[in-house]
Protein backbone atom coordinates (compact mmCIF):
# COMPACT_ATOMS: atom_id res chain seq x y z
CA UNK A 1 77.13 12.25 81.05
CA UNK A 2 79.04 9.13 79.98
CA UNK A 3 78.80 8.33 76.37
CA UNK A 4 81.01 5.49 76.40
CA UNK A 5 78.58 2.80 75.17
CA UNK A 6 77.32 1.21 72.16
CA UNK A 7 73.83 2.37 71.25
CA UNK A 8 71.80 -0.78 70.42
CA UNK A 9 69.90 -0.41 67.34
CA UNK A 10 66.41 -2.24 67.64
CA UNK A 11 65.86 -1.89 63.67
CA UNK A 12 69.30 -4.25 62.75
CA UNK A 13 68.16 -6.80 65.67
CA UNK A 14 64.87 -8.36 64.26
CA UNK A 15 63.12 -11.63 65.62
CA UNK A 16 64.32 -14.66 64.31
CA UNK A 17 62.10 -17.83 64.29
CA UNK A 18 64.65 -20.68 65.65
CA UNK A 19 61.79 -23.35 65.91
CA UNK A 20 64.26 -26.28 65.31
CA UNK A 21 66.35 -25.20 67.68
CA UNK A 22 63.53 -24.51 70.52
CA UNK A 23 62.17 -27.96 69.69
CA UNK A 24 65.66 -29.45 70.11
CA UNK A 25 66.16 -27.51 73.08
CA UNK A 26 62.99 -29.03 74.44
CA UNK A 27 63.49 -32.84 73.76
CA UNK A 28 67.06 -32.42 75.11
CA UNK A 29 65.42 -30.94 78.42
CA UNK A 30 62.47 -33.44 78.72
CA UNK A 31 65.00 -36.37 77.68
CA UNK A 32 67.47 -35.04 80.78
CA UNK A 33 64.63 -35.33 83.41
CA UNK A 34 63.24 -38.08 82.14
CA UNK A 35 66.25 -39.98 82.55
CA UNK A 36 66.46 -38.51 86.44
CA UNK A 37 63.60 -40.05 87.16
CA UNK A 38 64.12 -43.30 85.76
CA UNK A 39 67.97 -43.24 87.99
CA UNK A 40 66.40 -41.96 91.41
CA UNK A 41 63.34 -44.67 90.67
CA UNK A 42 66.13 -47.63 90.07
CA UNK A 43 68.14 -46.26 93.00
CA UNK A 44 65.14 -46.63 95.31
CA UNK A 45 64.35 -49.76 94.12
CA UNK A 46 68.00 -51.23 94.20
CA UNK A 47 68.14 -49.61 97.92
CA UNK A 48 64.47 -51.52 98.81
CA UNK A 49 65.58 -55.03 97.87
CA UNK A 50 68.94 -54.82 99.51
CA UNK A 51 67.32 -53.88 102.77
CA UNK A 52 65.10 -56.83 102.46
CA UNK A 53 67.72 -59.66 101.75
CA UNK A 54 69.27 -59.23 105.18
CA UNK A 55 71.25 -62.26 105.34
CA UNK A 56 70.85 -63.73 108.54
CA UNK A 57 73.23 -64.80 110.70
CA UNK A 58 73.91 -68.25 111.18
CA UNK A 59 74.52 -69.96 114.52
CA UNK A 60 78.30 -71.18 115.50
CA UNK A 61 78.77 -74.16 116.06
CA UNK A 62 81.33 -75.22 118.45
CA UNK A 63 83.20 -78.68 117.89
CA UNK A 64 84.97 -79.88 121.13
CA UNK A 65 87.87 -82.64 120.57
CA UNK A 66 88.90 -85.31 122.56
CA UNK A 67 91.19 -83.54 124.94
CA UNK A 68 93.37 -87.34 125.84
CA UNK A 69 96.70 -86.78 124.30
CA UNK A 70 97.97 -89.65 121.96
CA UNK A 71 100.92 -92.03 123.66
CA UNK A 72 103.28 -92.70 120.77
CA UNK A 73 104.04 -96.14 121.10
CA UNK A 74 106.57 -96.48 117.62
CA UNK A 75 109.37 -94.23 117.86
CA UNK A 76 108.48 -90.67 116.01
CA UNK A 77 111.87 -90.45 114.06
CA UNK A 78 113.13 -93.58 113.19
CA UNK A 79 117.10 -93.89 112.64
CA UNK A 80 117.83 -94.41 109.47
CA UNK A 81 120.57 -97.68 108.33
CA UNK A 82 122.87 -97.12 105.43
CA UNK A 83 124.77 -100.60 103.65
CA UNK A 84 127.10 -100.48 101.24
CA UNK A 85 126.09 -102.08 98.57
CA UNK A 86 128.20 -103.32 95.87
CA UNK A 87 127.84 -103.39 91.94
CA UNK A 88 129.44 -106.84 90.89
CA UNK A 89 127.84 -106.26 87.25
CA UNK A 90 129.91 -106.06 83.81
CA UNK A 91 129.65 -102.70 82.01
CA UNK A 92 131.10 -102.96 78.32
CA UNK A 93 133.46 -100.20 77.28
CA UNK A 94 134.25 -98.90 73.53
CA UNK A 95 137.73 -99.81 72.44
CA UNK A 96 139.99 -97.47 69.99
CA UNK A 97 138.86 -99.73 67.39
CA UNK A 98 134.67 -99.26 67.77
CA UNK A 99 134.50 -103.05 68.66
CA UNK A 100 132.89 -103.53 72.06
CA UNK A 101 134.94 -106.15 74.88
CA UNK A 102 133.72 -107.24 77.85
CA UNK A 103 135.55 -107.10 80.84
């Protein structure tokens, strides 16, 4: 025979009374399917109203234009003149001496 174990000893191992942590235990349980209910309840609910706000579609409406082509009657680019225009005006300048002569 194989003695190659650890005996347990039933008179070190006594009962312990862990109320707190049964009750704890408990409350965390009842708190965890309480909470599954209340998700697959709002899930239902969220997947209900969608369904009933189908938007509906709304009817295209087709706009025909005027197929008649416009006739220019101006010409589309017009040609732009240049003239030379001259500046005949008298611009003071600053002599060596700060005093300002016209020209």
């Amino acid at each position: 025979m194989d003695n190659n174990y650890t005996p347990i000893d039933v008179d070190k191992i006594e009962y312990k009374d862990n109320g707190v942590n049964t009750v704890l235990l408990v409350i965390v349980t009842l708190t965890a399917l309480v909470l599954a209910v209340m998700l697959f309840v709002l899930i239902q609910k969220k997947m209900n109203s969608t369904s009933d706000i189908l938007p509906t579609p709304m009817p295209t409406q087709t706009i025909t234009q005027p197929t008649q082509k416009p006739t220019p009657t101006e010409e589309l680019f017009p040609v732009a003149t240049a003239t030379p225009t001259i500046n005949l005006t008298v611009t003071p300048e600053a002599s060596p001496t700060s005093n300002i002569t016209q020209k």
